[in-house]
C-alpha atoms as a PDB file:
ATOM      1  CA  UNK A   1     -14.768   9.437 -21.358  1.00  0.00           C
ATOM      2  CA  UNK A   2     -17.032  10.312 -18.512  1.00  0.00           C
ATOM      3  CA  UNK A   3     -15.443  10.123 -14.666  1.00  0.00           C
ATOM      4  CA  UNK A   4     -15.566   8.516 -12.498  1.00  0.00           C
ATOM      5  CA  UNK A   5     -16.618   5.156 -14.770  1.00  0.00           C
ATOM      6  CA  UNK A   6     -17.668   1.920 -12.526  1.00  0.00           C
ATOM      7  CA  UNK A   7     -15.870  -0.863 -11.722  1.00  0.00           C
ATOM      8  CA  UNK A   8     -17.226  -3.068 -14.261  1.00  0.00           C
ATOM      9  CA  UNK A   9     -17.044  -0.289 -17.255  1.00  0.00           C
ATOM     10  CA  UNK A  10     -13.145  -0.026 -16.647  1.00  0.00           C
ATOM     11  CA  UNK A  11     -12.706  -3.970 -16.048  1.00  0.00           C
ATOM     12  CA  UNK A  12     -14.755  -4.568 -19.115  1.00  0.00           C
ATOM     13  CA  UNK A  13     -12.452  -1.739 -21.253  1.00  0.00           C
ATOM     14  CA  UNK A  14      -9.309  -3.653 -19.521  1.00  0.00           C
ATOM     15  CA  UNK A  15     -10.747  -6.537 -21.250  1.00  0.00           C
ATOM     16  CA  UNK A  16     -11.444  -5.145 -24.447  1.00  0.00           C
ATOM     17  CA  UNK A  17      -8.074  -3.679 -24.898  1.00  0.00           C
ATOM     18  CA  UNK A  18      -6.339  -7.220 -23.655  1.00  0.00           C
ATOM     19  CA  UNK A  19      -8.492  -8.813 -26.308  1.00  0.00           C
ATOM     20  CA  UNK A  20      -7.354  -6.139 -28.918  1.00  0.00           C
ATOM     21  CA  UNK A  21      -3.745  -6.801 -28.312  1.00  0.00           C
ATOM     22  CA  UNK A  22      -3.711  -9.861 -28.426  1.00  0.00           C
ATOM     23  CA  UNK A  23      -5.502 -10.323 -31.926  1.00  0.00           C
ATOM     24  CA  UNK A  24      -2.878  -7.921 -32.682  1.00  0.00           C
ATOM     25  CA  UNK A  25      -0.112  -9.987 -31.164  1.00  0.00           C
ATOM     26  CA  UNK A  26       1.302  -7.609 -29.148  1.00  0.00           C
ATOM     27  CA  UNK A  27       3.375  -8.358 -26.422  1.00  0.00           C
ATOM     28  CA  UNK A  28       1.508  -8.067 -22.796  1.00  0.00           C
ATOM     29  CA  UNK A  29       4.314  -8.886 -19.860  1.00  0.00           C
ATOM     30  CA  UNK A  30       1.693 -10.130 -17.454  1.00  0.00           C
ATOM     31  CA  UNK A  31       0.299 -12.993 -19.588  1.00  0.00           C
ATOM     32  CA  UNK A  32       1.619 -16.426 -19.074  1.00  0.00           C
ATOM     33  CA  UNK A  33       3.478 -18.469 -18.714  1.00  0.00           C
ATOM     34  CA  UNK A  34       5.572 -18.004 -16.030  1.00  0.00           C
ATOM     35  CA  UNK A  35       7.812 -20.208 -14.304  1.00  0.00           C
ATOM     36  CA  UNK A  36       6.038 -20.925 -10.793  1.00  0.00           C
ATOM     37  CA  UNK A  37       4.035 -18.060  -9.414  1.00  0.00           C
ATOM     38  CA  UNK A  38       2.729 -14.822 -11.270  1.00  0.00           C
ATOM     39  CA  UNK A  39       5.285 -12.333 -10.547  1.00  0.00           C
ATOM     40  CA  UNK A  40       2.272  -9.288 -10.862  1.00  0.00           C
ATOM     41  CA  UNK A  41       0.297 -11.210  -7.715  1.00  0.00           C
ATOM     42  CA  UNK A  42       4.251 -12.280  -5.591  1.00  0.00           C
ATOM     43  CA  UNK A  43       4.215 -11.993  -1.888  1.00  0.00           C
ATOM     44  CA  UNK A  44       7.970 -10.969  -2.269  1.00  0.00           C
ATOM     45  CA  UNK A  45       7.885  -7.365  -2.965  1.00  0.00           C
ATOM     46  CA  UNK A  46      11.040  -7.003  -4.683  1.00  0.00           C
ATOM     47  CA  UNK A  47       9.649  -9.764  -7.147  1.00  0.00           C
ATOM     48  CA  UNK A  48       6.227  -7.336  -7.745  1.00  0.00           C
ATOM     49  CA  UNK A  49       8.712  -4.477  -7.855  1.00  0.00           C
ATOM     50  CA  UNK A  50      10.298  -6.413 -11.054  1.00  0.00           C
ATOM     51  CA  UNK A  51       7.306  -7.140 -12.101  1.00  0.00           C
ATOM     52  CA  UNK A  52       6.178  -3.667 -12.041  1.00  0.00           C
ATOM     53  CA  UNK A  53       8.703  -2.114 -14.040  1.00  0.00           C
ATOM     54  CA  UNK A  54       8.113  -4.257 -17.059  1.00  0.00           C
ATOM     55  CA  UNK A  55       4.668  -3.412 -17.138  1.00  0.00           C
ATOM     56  CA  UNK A  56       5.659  -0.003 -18.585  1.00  0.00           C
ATOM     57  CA  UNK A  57       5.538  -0.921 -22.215  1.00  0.00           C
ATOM     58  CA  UNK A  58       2.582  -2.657 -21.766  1.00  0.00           C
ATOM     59  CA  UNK A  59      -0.163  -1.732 -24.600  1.00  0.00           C
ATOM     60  CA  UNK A  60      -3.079  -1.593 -22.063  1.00  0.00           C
ATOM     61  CA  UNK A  61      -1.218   0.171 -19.109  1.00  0.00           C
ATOM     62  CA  UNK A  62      -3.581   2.777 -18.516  1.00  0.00           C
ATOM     63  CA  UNK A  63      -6.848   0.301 -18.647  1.00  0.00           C
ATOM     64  CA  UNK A  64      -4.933  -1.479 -15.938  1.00  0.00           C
ATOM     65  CA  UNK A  65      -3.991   1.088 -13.930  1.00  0.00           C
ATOM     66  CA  UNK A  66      -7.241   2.142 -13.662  1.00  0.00           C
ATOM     67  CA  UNK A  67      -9.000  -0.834 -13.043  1.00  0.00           C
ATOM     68  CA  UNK A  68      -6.764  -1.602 -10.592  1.00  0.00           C
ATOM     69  CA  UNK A  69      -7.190   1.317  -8.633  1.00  0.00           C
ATOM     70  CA  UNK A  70      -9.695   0.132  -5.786  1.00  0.00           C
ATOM     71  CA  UNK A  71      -7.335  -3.242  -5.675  1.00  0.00           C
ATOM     72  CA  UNK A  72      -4.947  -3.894  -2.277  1.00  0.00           C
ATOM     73  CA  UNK A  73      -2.461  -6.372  -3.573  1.00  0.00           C
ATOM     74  CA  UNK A  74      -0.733  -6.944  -6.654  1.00  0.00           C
ATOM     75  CA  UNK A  75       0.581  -5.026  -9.522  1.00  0.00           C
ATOM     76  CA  UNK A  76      -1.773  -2.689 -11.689  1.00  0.00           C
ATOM     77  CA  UNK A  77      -0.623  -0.771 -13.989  1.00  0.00           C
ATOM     78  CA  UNK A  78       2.790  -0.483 -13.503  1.00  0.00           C
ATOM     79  CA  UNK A  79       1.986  -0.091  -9.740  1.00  0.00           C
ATOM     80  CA  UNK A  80       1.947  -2.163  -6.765  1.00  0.00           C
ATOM     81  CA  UNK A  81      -1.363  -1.679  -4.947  1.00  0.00           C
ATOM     82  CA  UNK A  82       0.048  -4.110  -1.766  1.00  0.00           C
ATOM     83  CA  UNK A  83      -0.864  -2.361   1.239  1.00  0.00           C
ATOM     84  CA  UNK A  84       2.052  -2.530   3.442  1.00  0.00           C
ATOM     85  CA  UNK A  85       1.907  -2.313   7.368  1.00  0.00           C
ATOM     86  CA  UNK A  86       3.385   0.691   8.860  1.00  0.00           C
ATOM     87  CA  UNK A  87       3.885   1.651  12.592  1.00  0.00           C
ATOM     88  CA  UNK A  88       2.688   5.044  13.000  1.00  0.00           C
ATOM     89  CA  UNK A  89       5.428   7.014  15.091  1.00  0.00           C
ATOM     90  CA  UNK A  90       2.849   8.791  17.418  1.00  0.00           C
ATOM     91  CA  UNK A  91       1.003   5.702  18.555  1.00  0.00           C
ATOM     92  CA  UNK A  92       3.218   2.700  17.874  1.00  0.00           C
ATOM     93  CA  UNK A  93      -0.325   1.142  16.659  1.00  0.00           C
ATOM     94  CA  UNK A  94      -0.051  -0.118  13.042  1.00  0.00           C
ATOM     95  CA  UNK A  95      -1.317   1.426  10.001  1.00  0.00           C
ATOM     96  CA  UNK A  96      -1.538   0.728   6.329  1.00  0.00           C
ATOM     97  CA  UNK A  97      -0.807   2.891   3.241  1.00  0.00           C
ATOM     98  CA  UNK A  98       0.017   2.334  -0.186  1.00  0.00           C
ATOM     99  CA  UNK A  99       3.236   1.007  -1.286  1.00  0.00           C
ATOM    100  CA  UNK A 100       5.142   4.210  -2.813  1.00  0.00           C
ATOM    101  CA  UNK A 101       7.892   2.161  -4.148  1.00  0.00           C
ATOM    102  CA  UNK A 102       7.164   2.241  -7.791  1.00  0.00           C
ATOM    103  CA  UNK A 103       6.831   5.060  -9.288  1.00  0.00           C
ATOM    104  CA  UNK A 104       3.476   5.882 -10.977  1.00  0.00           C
ATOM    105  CA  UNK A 105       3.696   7.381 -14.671  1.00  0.00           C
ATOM    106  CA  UNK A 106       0.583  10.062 -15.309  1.00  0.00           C
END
């Protein structure tokens, strides 16, 4: 695998290994359906948070992870790429950063 691969190249291997699993009928926690709203894409964090952590035995968590690594909302992965607003303490102007509150497996 050459790095860093574009957008589209880890998108389209995303796709490819979604496609694989499910030919293979293996279980992928993001696919519908849900009950209301998809809990990866929730504006209630402790709903992505849940959301999150059952992405873990996910057969395509890696592809996702990665392609989701320029994203700014939603879970990825296993990860919650929602920037969240933070006050820096020096200014008291506002500033965004990732969320850290799932913990990323390497």
């Amino acid at each position: 695998m050459k790095w860093p691969r574009s957008a589209s190249e880890v998108h389209l291997a995303l796709a490819d290994g979604l496609r694989a699993s499910i030919v293979q009928e293996l279980k992928i926690p993001c696919a519908p359906p849900w009950i209301g709203e998809s809990p990866w894409l929730s504006d209630d964090p402790e709903i992505r948070k849940r959301a999150a952590e059952s992405c873990f035995d996910c057969p395509v968590l890696d592809e996702c992870r990665e392609a989701g690594r320029k994203e700014h909302f939603g879970v990825w992965g296993g990860k919650d790429r929602t920037l969240i607003p933070r006050v820096s303490h020096e200014t008291n102007n506002p500033i965004e950063s990732d969320n850290n509150t799932i913990q990323e497996n390497s």
